[in-house]
C-alpha atoms as a PDB file:
ATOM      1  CA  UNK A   1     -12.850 -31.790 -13.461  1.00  0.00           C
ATOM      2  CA  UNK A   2     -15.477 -28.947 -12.841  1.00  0.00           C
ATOM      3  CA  UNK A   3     -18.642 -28.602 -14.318  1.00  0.00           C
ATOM      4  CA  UNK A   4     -19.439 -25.910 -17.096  1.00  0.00           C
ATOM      5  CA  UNK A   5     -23.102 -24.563 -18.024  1.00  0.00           C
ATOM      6  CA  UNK A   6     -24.008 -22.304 -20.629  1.00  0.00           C
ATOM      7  CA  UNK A   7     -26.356 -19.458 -19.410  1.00  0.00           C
ATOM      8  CA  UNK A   8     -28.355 -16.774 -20.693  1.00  0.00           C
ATOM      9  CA  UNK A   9     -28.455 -14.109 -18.295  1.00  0.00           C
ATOM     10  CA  UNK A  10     -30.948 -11.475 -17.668  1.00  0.00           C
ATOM     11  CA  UNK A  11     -30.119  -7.886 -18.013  1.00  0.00           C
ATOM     12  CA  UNK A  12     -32.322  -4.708 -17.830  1.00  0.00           C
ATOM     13  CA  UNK A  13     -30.654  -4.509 -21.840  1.00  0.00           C
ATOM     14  CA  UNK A  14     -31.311  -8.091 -22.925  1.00  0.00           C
ATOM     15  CA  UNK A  15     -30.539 -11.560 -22.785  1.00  0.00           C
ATOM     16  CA  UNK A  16     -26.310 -11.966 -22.290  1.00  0.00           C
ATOM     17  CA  UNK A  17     -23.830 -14.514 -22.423  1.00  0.00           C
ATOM     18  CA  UNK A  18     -22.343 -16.018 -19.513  1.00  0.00           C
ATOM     19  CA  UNK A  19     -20.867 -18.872 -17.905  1.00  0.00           C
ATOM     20  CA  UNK A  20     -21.227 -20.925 -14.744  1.00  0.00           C
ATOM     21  CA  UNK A  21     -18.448 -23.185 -13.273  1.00  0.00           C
ATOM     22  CA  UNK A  22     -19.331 -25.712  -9.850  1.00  0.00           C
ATOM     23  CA  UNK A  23     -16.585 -27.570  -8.404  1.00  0.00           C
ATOM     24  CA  UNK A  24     -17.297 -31.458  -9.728  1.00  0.00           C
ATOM     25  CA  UNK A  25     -17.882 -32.718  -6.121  1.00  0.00           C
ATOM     26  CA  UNK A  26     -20.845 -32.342  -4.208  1.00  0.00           C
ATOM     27  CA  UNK A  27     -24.281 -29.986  -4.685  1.00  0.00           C
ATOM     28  CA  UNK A  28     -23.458 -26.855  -2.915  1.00  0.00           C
ATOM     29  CA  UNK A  29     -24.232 -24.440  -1.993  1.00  0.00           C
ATOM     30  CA  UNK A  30     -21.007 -23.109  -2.791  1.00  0.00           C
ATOM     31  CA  UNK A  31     -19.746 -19.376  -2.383  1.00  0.00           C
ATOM     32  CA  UNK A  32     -19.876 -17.371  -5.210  1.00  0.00           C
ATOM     33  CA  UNK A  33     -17.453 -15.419  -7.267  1.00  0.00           C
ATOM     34  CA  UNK A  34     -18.083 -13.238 -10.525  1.00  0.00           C
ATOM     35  CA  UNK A  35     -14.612 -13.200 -12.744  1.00  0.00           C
ATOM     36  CA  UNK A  36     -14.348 -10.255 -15.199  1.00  0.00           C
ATOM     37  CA  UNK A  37     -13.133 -10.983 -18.143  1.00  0.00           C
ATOM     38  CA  UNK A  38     -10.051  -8.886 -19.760  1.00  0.00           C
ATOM     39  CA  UNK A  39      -9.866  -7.059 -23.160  1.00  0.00           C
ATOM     40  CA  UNK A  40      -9.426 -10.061 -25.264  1.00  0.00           C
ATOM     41  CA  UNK A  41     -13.107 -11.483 -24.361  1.00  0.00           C
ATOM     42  CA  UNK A  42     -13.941 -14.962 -23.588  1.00  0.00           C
ATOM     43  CA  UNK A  43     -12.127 -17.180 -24.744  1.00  0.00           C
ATOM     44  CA  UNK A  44     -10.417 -21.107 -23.731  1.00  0.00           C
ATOM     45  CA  UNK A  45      -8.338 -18.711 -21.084  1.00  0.00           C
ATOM     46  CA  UNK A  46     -10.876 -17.470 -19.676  1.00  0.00           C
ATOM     47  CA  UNK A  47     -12.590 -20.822 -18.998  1.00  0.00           C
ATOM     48  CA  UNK A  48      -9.357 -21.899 -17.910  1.00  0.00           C
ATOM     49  CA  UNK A  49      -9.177 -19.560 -15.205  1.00  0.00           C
ATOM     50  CA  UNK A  50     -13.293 -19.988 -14.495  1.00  0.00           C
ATOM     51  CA  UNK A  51     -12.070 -23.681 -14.230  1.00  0.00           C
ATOM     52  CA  UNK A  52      -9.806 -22.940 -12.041  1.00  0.00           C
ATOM     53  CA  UNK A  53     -11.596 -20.744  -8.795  1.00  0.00           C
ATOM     54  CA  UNK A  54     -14.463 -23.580  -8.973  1.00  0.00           C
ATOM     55  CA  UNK A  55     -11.570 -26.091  -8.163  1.00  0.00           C
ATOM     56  CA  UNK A  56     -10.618 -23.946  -5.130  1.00  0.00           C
ATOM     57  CA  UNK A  57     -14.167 -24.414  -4.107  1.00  0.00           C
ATOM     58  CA  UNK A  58     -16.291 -21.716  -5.659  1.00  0.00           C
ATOM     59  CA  UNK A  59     -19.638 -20.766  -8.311  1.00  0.00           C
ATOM     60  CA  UNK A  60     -17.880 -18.860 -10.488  1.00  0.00           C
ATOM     61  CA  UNK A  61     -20.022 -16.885 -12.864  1.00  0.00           C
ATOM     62  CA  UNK A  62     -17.971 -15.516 -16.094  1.00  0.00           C
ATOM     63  CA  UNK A  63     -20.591 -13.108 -17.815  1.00  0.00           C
ATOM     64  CA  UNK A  64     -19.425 -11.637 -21.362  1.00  0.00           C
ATOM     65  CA  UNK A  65     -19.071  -8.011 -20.948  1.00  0.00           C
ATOM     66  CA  UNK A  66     -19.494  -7.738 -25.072  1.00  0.00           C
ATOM     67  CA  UNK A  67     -22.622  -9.733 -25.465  1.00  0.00           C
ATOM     68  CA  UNK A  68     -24.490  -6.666 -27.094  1.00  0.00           C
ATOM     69  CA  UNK A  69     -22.149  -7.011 -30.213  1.00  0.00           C
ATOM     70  CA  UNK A  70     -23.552 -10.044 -31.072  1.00  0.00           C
ATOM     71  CA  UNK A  71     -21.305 -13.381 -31.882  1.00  0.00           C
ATOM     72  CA  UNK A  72     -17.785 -13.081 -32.462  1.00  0.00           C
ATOM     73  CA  UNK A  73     -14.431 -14.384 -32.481  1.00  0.00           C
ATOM     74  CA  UNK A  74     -11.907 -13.276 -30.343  1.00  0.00           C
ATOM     75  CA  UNK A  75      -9.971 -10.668 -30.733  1.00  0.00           C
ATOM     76  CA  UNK A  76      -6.320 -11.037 -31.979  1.00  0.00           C
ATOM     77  CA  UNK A  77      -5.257  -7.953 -29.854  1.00  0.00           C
ATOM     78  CA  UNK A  78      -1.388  -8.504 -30.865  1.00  0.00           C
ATOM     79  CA  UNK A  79      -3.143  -7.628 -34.502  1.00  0.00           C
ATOM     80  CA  UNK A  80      -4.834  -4.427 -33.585  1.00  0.00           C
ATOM     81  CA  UNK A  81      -1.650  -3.053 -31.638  1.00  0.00           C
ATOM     82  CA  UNK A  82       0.083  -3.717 -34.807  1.00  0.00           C
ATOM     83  CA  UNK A  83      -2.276  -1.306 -36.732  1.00  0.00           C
ATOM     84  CA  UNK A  84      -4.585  -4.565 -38.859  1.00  0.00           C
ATOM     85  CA  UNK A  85      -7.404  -2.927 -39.868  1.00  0.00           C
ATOM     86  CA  UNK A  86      -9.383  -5.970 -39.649  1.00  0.00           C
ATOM     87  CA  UNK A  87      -8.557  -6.600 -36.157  1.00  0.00           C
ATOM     88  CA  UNK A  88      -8.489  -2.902 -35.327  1.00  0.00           C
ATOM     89  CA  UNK A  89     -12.085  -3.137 -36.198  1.00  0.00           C
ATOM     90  CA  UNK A  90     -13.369  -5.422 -34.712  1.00  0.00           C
ATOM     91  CA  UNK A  91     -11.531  -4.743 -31.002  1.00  0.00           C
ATOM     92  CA  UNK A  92     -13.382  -0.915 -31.109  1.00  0.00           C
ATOM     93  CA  UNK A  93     -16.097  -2.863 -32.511  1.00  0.00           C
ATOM     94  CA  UNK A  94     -16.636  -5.337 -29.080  1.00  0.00           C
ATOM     95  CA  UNK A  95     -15.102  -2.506 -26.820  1.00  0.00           C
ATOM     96  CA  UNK A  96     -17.583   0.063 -27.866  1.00  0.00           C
ATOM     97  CA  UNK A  97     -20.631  -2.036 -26.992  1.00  0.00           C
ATOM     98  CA  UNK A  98     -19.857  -1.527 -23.508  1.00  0.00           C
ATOM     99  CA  UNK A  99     -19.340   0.987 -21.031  1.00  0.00           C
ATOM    100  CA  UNK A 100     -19.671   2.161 -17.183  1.00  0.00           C
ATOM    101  CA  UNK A 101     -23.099   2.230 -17.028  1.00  0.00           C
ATOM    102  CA  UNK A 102     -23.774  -1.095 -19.188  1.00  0.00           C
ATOM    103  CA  UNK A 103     -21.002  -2.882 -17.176  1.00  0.00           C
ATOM    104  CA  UNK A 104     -22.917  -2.355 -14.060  1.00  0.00           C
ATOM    105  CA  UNK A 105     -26.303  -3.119 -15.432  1.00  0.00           C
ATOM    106  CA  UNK A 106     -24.461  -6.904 -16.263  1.00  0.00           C
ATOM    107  CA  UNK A 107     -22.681  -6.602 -12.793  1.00  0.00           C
ATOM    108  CA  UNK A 108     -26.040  -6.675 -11.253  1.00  0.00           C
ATOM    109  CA  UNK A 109     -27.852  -9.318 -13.607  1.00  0.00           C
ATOM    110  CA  UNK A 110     -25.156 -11.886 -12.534  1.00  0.00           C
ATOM    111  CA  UNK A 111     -25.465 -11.081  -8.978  1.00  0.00           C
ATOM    112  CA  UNK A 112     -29.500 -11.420  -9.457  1.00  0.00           C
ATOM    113  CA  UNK A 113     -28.234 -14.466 -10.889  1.00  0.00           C
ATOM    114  CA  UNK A 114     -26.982 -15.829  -8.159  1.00  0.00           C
ATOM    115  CA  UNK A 115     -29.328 -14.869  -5.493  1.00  0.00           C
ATOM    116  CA  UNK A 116     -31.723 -17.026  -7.082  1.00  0.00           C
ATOM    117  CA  UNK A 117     -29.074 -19.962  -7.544  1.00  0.00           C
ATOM    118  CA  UNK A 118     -29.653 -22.674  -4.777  1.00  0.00           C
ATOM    119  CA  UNK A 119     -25.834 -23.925  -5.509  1.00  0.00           C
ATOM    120  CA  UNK A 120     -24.683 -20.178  -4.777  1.00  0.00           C
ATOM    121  CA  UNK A 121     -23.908 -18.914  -1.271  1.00  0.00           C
ATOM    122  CA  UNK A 122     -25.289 -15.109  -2.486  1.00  0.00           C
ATOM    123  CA  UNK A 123     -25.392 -13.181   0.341  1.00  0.00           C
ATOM    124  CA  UNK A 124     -22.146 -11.890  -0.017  1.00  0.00           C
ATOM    125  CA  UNK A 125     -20.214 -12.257  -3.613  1.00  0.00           C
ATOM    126  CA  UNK A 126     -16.426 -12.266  -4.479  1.00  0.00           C
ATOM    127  CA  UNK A 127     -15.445 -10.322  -7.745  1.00  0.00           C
ATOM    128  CA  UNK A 128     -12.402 -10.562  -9.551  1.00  0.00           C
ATOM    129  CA  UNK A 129     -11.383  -8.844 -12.597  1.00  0.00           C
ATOM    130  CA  UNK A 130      -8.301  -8.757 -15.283  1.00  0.00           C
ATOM    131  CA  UNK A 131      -6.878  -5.824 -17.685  1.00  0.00           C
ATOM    132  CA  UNK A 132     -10.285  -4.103 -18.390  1.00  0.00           C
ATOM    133  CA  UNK A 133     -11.780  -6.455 -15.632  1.00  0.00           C
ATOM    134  CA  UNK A 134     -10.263  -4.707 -12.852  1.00  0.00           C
ATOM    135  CA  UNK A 135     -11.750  -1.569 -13.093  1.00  0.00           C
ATOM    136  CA  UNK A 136     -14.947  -2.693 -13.877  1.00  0.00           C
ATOM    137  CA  UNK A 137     -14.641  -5.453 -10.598  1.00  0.00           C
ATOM    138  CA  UNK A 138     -13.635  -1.894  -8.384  1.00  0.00           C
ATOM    139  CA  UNK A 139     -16.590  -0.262  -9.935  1.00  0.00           C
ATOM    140  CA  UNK A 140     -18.900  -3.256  -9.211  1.00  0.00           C
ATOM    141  CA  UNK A 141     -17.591  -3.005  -5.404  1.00  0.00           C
ATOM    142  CA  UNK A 142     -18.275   0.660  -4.921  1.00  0.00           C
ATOM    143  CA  UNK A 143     -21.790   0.072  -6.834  1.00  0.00           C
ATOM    144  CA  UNK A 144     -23.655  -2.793  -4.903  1.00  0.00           C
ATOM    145  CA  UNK A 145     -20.989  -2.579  -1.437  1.00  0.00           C
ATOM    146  CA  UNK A 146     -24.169  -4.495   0.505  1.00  0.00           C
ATOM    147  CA  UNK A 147     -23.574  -7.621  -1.959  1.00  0.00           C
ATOM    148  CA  UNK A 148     -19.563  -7.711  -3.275  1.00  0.00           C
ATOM    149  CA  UNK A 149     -17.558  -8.529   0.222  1.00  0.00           C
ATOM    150  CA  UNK A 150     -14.047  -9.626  -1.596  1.00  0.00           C
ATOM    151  CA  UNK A 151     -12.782  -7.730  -4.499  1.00  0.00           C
ATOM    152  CA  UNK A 152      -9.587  -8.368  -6.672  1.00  0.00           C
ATOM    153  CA  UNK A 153      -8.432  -6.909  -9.437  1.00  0.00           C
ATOM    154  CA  UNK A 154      -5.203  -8.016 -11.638  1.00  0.00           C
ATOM    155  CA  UNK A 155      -2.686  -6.026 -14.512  1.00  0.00           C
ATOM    156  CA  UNK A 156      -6.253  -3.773 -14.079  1.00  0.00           C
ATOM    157  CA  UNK A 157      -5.854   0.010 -15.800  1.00  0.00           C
ATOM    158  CA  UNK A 158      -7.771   3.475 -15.559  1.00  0.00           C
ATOM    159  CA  UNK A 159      -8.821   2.964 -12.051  1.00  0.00           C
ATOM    160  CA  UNK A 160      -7.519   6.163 -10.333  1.00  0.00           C
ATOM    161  CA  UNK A 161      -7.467   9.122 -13.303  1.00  0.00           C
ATOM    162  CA  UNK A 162      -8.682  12.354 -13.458  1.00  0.00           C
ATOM    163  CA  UNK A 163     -12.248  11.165 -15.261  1.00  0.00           C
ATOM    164  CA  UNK A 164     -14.977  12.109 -13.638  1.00  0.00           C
ATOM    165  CA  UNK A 165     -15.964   8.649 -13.756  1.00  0.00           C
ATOM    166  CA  UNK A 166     -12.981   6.717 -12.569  1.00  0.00           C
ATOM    167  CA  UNK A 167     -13.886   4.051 -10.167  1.00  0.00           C
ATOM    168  CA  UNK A 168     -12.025   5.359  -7.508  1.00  0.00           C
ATOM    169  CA  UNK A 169     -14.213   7.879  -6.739  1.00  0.00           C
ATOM    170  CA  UNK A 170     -16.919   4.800  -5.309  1.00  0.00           C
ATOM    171  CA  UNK A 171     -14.243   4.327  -2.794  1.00  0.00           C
ATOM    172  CA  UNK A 172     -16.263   5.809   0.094  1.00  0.00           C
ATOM    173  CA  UNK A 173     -19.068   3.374  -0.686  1.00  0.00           C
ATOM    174  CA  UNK A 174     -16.612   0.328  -0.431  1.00  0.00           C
ATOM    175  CA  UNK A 175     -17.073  -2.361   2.008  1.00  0.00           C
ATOM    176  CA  UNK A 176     -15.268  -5.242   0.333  1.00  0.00           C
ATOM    177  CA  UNK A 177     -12.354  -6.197   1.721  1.00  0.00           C
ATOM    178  CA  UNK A 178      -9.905  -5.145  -1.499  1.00  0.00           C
ATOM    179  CA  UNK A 179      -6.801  -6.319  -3.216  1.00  0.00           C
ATOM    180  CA  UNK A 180      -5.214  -4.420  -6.743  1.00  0.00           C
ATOM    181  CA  UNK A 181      -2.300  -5.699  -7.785  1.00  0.00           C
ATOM    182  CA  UNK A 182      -1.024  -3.032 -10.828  1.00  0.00           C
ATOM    183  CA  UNK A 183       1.247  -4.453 -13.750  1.00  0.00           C
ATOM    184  CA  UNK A 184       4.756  -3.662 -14.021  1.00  0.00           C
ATOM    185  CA  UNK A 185       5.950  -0.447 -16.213  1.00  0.00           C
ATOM    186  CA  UNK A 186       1.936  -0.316 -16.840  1.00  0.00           C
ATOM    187  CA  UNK A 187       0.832   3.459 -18.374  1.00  0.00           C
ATOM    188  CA  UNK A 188      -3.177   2.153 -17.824  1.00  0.00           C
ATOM    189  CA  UNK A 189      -2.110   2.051 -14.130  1.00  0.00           C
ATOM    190  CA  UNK A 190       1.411   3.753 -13.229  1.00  0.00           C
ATOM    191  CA  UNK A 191       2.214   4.688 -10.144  1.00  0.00           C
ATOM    192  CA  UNK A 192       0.898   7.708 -10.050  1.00  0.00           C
ATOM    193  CA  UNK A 193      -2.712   5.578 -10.097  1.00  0.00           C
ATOM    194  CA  UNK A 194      -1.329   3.331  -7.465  1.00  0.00           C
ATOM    195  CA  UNK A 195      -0.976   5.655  -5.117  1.00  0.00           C
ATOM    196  CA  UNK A 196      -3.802   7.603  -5.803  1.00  0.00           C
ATOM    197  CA  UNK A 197      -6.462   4.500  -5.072  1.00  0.00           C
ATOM    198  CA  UNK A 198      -4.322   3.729  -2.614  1.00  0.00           C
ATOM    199  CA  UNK A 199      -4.794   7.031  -0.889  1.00  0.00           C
ATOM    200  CA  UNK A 200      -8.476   7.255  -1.807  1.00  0.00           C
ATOM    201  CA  UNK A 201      -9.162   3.698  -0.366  1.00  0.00           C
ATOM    202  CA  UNK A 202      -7.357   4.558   2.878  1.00  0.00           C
ATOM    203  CA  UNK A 203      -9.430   7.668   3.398  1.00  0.00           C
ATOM    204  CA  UNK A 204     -12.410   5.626   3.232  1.00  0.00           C
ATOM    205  CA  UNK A 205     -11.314   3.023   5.692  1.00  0.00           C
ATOM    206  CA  UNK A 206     -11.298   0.510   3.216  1.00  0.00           C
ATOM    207  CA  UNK A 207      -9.630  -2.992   4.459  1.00  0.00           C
ATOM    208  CA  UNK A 208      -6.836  -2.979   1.005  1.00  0.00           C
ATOM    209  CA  UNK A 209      -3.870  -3.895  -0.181  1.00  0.00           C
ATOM    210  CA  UNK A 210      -2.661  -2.106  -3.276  1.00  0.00           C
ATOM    211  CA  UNK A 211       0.456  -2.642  -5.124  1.00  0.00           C
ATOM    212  CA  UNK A 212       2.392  -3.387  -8.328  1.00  0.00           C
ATOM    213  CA  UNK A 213       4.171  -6.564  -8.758  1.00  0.00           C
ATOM    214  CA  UNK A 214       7.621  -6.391 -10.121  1.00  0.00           C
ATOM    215  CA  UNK A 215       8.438  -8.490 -13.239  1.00  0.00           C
ATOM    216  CA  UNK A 216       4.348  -8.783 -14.205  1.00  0.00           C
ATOM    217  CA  UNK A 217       3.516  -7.440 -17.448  1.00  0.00           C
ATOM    218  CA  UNK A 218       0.020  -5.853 -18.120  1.00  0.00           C
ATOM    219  CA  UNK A 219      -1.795  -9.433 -18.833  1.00  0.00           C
ATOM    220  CA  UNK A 220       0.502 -11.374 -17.108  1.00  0.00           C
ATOM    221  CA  UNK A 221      -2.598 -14.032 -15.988  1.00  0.00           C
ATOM    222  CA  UNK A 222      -4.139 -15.781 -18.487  1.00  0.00           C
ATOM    223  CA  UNK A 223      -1.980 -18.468 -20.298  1.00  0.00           C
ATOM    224  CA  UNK A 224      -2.801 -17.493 -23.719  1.00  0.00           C
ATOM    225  CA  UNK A 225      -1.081 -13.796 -23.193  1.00  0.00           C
ATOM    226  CA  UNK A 226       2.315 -13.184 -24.640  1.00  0.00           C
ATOM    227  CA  UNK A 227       3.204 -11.825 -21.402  1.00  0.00           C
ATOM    228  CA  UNK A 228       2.274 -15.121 -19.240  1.00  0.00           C
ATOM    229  CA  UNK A 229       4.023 -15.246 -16.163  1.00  0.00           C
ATOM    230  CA  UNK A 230       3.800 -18.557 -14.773  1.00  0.00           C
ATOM    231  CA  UNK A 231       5.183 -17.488 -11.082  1.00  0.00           C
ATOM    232  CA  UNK A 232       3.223 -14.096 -11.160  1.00  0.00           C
ATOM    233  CA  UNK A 233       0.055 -15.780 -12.607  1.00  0.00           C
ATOM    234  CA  UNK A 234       0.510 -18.582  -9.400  1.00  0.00           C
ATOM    235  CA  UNK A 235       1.150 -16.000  -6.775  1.00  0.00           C
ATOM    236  CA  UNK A 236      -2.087 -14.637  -8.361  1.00  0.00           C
ATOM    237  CA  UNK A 237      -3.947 -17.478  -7.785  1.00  0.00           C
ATOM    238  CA  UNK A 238      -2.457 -17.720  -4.520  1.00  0.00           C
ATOM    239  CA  UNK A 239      -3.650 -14.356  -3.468  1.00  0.00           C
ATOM    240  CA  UNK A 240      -6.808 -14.727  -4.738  1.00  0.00           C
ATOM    241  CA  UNK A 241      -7.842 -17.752  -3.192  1.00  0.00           C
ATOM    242  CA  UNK A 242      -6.615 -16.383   0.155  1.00  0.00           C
ATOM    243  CA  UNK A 243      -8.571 -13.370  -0.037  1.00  0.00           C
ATOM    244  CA  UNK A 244     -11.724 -14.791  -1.143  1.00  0.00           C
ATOM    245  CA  UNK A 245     -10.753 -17.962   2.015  1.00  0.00           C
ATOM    246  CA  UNK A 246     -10.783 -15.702   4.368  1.00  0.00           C
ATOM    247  CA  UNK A 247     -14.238 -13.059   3.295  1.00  0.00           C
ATOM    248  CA  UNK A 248     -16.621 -15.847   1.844  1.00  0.00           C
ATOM    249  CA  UNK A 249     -15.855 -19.160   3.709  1.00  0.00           C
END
């Protein structure tokens, strides 16, 4: 069992949502990890997964990334694909209160957070993030590189277009040591994107792996998704844990 604790967390735009899971054993400090949440928003999954990187050791801080849209139930994204109105509504609903610049502004609250959490080893921060949650993590990295030393992001999309905002454009401010893996037969990251972060992260001598596992579906992770993949959601986990092993411990 780990430990959960309801937070409010400070932001330049308000009091957010967010959630803070300590492995059940011992007081810490532990090191710290920020998990971006995907499209769907939080949810049992996500706590699941929270759960889950505290067992491997870790203060995992989940912050919700649609806080400014006050309460809500979760999105039945299957629903809004299909065309429902109702859930059509309420998805742009949750995804317009959010953005680059707001994502960052929470990015930062939750790693002020933890540099004032005793149980938290701060000084340097793992991020991982899912669908939506991976480019925001890869933003994050290129946005406060003196703080975010690990960064992973999973079935992410958008991270290498032509928008003058896409994250890979931070990548010469990178220092975390990076790992992207891309969904298979994914439009929100084909390979097109793969290569191009790929290309841009070599350039700036970033330490990354990029790639797109074969047989993973965009939201292959959590175990709520229609697209679960219980090997490619381990080998995930696997991955993960490795990476953030090796920078943060």
């Amino acid at each position: 069992m780990t430990m959960q604790q309801d937070i409010t967390l400070a932001t330049d735009d308000g009091d957010a949502r967010a959630f803070v899971f300590t492995p059940d054993a011992g007081a810490g400090p532990w090191p710290a990890a920020i998990l971006i949440m995907d499209a769907p928003a939080i949810r049992p999954a996500m706590f699941e997964m929270g759960e889950r990187l505290a067992r491997a050791g870790y203060l995992v801080i989940l912050p919700d990334m649609f806080w400014r849209a006050g309460p809500y139930d979760p999105p039945n994204i299957a629903a809004a694909r299909a065309g429902d109105p109702e859930a059509v509504a309420l998805f742009g609903k949750l995804r317009g209160s959010t953005g680059a610049g707001r994502q960052m502004t929470d990015v930062k609250a939750c790693l002020e957070y933890l540099a004032t959490e005793p149980r938290a080893k701060a000084d340097k921060v793992g991020i991982t993030g899912y669908c939506m949650g991976g480019g925001i993590a890869l933003r994050a990295a290129g946005t406060f590189p003196d703080r975010i030393a690990a960064m992973a992001s999973f079935h992410g999309g958008n991270m290498a277009t032509d928008d003058e905002k896409s994250p890979h454009r931070l990548a010469g401010h990178i220092k975390a040591k990076v790992l992207v893996a891309g969904a298979d037969g994914d439009s929100g990251f084909d390979l097109a994107q793969k290569d191009r972060l790929a290309a841009s992260l070599k350039d700036a001598g970033v330490d990354a792996e990029v790639s797109i596992w074969e047989g993973c579906k965009h939201g292959w992770v959590p175990t709520d998704m229609a697209v679960y993949n219980k090997d490619g959601a381990e080998r995930h986990w696997s991955e993960l844990i490795a990476l953030f092993d090796e920078v943060l411990k």
